[in-house]
PDB file of N, CA and C in Angstrom:
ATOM      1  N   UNK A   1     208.711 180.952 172.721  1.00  0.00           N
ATOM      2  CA  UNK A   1     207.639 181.041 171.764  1.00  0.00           C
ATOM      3  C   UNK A   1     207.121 179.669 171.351  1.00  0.00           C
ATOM      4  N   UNK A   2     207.629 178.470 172.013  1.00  0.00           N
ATOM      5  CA  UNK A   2     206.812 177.339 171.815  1.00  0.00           C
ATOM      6  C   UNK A   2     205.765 177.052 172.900  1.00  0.00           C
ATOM      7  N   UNK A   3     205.106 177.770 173.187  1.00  0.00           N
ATOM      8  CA  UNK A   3     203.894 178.139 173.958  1.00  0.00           C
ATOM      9  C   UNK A   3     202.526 178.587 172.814  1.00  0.00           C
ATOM     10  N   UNK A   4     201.413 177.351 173.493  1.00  0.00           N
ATOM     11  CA  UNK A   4     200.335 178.209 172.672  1.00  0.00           C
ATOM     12  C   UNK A   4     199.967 179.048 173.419  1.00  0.00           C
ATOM     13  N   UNK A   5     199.176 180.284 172.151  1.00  0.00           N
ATOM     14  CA  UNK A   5     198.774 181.730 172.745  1.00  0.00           C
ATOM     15  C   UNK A   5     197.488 181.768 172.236  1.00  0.00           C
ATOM     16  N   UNK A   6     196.701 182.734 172.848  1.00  0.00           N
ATOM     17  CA  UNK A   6     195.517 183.098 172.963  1.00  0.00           C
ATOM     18  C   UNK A   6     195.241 184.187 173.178  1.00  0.00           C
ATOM     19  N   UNK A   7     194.479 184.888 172.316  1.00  0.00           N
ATOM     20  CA  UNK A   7     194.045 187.148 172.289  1.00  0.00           C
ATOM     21  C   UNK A   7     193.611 186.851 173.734  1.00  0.00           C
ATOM     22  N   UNK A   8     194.108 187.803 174.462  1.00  0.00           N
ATOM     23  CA  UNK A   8     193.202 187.885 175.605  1.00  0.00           C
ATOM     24  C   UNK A   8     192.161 188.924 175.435  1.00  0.00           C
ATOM     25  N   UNK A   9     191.996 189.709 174.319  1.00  0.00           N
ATOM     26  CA  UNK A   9     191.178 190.965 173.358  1.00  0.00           C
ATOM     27  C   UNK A   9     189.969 190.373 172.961  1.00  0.00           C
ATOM     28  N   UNK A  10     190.226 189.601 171.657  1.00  0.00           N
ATOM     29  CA  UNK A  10     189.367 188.646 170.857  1.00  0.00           C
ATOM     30  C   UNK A  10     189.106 187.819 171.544  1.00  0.00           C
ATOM     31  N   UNK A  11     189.839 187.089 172.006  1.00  0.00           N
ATOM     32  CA  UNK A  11     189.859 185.806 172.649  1.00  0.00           C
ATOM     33  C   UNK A  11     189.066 184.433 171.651  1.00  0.00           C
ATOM     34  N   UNK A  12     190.048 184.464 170.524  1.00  0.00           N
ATOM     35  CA  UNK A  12     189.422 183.870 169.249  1.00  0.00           C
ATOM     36  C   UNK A  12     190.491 183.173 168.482  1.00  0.00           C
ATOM     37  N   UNK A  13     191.539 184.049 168.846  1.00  0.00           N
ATOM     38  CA  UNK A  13     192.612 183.785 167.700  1.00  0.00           C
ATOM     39  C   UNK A  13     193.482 183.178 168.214  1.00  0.00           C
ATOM     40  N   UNK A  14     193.496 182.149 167.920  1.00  0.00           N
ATOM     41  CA  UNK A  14     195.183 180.990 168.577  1.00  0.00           C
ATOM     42  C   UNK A  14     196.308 181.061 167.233  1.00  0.00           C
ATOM     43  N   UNK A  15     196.626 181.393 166.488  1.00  0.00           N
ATOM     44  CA  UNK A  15     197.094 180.844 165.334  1.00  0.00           C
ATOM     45  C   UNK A  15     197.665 182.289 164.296  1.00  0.00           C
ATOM     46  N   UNK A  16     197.048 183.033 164.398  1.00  0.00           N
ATOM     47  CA  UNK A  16     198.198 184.883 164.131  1.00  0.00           C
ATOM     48  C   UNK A  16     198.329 185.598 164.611  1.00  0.00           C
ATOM     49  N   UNK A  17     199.650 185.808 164.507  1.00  0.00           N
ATOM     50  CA  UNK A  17     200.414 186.996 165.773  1.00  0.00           C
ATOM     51  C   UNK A  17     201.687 187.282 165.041  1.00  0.00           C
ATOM     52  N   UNK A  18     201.869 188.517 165.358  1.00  0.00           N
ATOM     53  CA  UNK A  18     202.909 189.306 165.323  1.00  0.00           C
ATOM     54  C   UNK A  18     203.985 189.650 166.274  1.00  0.00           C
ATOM     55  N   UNK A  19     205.305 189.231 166.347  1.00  0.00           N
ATOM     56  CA  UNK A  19     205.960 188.788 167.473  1.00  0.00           C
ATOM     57  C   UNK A  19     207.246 189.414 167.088  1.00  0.00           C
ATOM     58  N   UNK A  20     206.638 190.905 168.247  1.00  0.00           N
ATOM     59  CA  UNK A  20     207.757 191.870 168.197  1.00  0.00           C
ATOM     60  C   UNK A  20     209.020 191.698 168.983  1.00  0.00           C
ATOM     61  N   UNK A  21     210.068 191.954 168.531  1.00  0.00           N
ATOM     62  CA  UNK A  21     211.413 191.555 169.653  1.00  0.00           C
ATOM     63  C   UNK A  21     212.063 192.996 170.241  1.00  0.00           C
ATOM     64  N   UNK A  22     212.124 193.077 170.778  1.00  0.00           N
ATOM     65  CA  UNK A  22     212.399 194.671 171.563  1.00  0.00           C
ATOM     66  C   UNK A  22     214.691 194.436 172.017  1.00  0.00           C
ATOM     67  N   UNK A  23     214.549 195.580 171.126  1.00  0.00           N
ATOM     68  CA  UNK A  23     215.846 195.627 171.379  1.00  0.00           C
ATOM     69  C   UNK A  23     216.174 196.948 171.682  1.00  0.00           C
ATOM     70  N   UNK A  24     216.855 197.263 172.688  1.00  0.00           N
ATOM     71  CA  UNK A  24     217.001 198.519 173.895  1.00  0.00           C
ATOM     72  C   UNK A  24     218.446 199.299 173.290  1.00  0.00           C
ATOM     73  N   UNK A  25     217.919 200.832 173.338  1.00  0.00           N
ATOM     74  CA  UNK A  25     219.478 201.477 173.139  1.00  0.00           C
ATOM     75  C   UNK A  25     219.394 202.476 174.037  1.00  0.00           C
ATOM     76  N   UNK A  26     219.802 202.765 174.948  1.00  0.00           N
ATOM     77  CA  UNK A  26     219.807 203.740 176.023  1.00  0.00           C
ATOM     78  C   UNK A  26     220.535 204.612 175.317  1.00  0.00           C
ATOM     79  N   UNK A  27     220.704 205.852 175.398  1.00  0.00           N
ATOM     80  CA  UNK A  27     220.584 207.290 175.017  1.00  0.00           C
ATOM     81  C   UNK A  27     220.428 208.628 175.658  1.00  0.00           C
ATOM     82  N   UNK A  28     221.243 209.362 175.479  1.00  0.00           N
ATOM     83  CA  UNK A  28     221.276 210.229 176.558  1.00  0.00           C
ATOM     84  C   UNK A  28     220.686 211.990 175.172  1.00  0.00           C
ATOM     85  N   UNK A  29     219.979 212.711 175.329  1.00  0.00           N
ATOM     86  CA  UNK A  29     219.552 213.528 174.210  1.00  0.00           C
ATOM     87  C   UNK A  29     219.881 215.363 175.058  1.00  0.00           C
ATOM     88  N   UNK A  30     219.933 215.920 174.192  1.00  0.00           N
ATOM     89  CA  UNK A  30     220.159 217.091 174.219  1.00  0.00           C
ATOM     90  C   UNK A  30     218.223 218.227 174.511  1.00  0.00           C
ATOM     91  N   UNK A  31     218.732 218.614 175.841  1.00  0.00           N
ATOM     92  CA  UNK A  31     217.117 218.587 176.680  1.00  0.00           C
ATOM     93  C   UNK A  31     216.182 219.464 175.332  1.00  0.00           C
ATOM     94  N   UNK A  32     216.742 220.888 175.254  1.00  0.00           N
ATOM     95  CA  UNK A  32     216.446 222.080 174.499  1.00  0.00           C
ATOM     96  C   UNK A  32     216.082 221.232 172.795  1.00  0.00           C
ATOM     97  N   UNK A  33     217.183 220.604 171.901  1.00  0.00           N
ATOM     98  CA  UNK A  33     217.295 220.092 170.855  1.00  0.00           C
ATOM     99  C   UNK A  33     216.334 218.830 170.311  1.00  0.00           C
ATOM    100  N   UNK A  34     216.868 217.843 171.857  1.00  0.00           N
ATOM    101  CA  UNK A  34     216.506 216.289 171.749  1.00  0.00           C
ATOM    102  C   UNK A  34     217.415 215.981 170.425  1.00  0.00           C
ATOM    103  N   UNK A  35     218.536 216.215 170.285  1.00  0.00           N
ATOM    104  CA  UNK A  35     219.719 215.470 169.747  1.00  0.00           C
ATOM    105  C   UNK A  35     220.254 214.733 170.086  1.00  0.00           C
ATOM    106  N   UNK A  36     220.762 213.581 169.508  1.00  0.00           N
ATOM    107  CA  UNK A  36     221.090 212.528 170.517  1.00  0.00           C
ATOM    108  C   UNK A  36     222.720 213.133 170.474  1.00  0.00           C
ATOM    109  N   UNK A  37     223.413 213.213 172.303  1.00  0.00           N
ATOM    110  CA  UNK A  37     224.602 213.521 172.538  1.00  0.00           C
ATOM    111  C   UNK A  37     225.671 212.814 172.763  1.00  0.00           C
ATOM    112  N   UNK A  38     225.000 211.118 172.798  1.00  0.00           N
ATOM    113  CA  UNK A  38     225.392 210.110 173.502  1.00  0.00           C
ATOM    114  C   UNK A  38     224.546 208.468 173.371  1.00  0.00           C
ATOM    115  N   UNK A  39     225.104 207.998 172.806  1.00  0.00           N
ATOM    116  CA  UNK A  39     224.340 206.210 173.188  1.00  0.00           C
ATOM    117  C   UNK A  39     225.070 205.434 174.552  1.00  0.00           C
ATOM    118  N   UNK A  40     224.501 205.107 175.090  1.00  0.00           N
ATOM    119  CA  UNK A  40     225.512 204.506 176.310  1.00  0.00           C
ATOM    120  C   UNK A  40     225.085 202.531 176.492  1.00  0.00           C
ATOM    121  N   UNK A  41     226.320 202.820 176.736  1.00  0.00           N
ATOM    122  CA  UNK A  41     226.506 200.655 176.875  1.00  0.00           C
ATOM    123  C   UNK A  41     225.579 200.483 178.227  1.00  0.00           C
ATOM    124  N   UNK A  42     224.854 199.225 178.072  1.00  0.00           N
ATOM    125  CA  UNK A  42     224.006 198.878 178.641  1.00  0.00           C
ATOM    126  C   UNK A  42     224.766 198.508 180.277  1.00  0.00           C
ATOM    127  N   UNK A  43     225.710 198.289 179.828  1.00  0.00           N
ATOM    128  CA  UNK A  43     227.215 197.871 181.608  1.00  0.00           C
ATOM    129  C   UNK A  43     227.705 199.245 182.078  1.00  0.00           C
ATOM    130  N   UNK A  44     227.731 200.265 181.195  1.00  0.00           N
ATOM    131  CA  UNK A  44     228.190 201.360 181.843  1.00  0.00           C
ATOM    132  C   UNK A  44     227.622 202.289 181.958  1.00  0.00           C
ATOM    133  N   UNK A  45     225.866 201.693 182.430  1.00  0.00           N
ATOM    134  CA  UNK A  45     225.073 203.315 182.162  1.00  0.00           C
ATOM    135  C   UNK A  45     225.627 203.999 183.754  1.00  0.00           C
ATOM    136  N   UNK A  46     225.070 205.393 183.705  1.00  0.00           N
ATOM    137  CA  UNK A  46     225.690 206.298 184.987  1.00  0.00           C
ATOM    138  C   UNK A  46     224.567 206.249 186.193  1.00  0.00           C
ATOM    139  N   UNK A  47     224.873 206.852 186.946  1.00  0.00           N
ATOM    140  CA  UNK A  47     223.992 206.435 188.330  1.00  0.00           C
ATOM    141  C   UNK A  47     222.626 206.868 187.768  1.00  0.00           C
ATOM    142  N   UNK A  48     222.034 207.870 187.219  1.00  0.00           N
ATOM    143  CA  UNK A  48     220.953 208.440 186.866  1.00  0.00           C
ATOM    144  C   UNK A  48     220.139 208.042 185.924  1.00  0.00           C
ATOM    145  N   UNK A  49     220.484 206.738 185.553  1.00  0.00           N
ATOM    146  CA  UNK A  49     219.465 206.143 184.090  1.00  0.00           C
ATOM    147  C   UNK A  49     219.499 204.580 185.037  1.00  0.00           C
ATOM    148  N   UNK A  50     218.168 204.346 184.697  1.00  0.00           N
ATOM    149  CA  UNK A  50     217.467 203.064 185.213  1.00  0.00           C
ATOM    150  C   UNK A  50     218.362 202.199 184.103  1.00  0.00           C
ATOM    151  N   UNK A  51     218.370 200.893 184.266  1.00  0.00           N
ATOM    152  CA  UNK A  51     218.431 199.960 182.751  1.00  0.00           C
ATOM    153  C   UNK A  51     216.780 199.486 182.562  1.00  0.00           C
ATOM    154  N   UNK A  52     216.734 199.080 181.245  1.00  0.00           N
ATOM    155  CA  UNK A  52     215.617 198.721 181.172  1.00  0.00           C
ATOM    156  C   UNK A  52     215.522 197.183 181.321  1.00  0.00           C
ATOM    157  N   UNK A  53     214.528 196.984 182.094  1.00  0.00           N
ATOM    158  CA  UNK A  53     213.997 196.022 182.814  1.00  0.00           C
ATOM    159  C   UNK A  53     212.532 195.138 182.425  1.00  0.00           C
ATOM    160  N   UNK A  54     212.010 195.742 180.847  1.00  0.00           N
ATOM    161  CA  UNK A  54     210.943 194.917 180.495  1.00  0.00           C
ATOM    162  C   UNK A  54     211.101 193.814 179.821  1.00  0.00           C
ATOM    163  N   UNK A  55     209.699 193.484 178.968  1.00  0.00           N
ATOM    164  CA  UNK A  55     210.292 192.023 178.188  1.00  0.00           C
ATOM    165  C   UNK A  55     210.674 192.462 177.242  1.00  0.00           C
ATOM    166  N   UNK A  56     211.415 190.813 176.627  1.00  0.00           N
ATOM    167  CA  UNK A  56     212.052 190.995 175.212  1.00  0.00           C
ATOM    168  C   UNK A  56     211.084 190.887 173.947  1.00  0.00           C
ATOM    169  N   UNK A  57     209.816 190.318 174.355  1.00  0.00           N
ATOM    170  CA  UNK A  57     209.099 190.401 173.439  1.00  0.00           C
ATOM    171  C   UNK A  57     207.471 191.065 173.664  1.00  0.00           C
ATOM    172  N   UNK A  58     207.257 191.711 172.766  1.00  0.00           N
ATOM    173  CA  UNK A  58     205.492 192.032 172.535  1.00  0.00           C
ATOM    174  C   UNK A  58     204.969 191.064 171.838  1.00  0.00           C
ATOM    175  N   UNK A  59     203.779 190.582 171.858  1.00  0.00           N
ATOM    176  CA  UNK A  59     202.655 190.449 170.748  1.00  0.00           C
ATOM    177  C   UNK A  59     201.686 191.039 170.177  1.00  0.00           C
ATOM    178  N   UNK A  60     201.658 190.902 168.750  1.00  0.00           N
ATOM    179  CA  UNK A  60     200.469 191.748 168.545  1.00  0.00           C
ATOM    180  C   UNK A  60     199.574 190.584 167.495  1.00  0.00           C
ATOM    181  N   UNK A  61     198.317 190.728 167.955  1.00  0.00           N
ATOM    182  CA  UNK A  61     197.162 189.682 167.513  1.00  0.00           C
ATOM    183  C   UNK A  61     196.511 190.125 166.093  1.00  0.00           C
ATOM    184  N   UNK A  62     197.161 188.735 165.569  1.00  0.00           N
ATOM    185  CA  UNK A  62     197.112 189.428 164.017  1.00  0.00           C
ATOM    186  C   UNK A  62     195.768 189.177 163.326  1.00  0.00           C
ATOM    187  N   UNK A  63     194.378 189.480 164.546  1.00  0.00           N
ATOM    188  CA  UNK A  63     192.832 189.083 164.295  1.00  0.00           C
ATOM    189  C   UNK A  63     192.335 190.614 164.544  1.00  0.00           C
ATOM    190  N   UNK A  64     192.966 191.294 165.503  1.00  0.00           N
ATOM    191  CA  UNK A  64     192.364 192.521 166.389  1.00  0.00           C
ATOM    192  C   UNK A  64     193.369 193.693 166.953  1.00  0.00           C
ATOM    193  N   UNK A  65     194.535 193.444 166.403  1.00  0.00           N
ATOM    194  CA  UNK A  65     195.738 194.036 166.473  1.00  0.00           C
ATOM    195  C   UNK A  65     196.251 194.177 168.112  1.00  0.00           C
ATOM    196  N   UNK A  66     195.568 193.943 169.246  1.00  0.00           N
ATOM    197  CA  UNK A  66     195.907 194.180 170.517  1.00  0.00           C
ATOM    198  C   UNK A  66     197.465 193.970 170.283  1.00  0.00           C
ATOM    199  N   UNK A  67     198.350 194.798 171.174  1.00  0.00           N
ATOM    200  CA  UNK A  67     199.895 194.570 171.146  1.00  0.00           C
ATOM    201  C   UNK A  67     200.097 194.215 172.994  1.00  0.00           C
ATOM    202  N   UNK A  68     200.547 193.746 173.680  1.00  0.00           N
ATOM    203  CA  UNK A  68     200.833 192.770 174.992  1.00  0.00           C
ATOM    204  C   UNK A  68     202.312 192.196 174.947  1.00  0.00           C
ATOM    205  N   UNK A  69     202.239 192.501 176.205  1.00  0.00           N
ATOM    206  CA  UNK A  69     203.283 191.429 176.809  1.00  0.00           C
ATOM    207  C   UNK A  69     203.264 190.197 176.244  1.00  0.00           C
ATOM    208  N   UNK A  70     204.189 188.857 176.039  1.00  0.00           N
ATOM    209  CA  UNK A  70     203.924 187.783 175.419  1.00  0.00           C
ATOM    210  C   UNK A  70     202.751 186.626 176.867  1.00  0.00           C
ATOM    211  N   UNK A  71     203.498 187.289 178.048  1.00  0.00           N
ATOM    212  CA  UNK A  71     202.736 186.371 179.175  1.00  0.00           C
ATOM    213  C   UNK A  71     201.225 186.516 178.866  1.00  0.00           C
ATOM    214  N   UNK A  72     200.846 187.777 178.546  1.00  0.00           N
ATOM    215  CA  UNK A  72     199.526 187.816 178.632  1.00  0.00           C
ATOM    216  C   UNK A  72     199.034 186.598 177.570  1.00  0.00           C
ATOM    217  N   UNK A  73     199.218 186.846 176.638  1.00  0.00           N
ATOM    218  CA  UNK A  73     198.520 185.710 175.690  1.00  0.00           C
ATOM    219  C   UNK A  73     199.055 184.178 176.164  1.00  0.00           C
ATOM    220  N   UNK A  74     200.056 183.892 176.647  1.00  0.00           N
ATOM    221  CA  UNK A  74     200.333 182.753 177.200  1.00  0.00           C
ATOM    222  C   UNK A  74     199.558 181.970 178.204  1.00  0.00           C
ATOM    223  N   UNK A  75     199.084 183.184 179.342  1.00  0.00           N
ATOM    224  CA  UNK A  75     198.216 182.685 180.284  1.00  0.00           C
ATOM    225  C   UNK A  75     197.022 182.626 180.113  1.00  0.00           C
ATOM    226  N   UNK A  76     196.252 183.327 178.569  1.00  0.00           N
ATOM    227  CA  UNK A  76     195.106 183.439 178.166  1.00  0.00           C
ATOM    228  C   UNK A  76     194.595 182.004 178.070  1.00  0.00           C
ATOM    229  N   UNK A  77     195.909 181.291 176.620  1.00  0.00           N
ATOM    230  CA  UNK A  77     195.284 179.919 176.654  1.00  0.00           C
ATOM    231  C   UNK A  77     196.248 179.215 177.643  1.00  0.00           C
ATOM    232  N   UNK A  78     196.461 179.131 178.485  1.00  0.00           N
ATOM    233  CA  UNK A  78     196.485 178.399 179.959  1.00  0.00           C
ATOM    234  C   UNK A  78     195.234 178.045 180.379  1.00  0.00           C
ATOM    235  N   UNK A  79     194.413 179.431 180.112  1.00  0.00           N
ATOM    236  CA  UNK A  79     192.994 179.495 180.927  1.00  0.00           C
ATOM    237  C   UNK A  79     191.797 178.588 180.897  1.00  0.00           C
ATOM    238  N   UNK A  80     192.292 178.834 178.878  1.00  0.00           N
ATOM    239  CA  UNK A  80     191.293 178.382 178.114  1.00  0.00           C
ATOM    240  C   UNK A  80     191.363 176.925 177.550  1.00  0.00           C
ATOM    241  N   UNK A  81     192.142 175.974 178.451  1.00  0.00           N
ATOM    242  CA  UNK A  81     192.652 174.785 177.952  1.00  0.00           C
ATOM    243  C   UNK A  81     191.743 173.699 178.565  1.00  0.00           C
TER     244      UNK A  81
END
């Protein structure tokens, strides 16, 4: 996050943002209910659950609310430099 950013939306706002951190709980739910039956460790999920594989962070542009990947606004002002 010591990267300047840029709305790729607005494309206005360098300077507020909202900088969501994504933290993952895999979960296994009850189909009929959707109760949760189970949380499972991220090392011992079972053959049938992906791990999750996105980023750790969103942004959201605190001019126009767009929410993004953090790259996107990163490469915005790359662009715009």
């Amino acid at each position: 996050m010591s990267t300047p950013y840029l709305c790729p939306n607005c494309k206005t706002n360098r300077s507020r943002f909202n900088i969501i951190e994504q933290h993952v709980k895999s979960v296994k739910l009850n189909p009929q209910t959707g109760d949760l039956v189970e949380e499972l460790e991220q090392a011992s999920l079972d053959p049938f659950h992906v791990a999750y594989k996105g980023p750790q962070y969103k942004v959201q542009c605190g001019v126009c609310g767009l929410i993004e990947d953090e790259l996107s606004f990163i490469k915005r002002a790359q662009l715009k430099q």
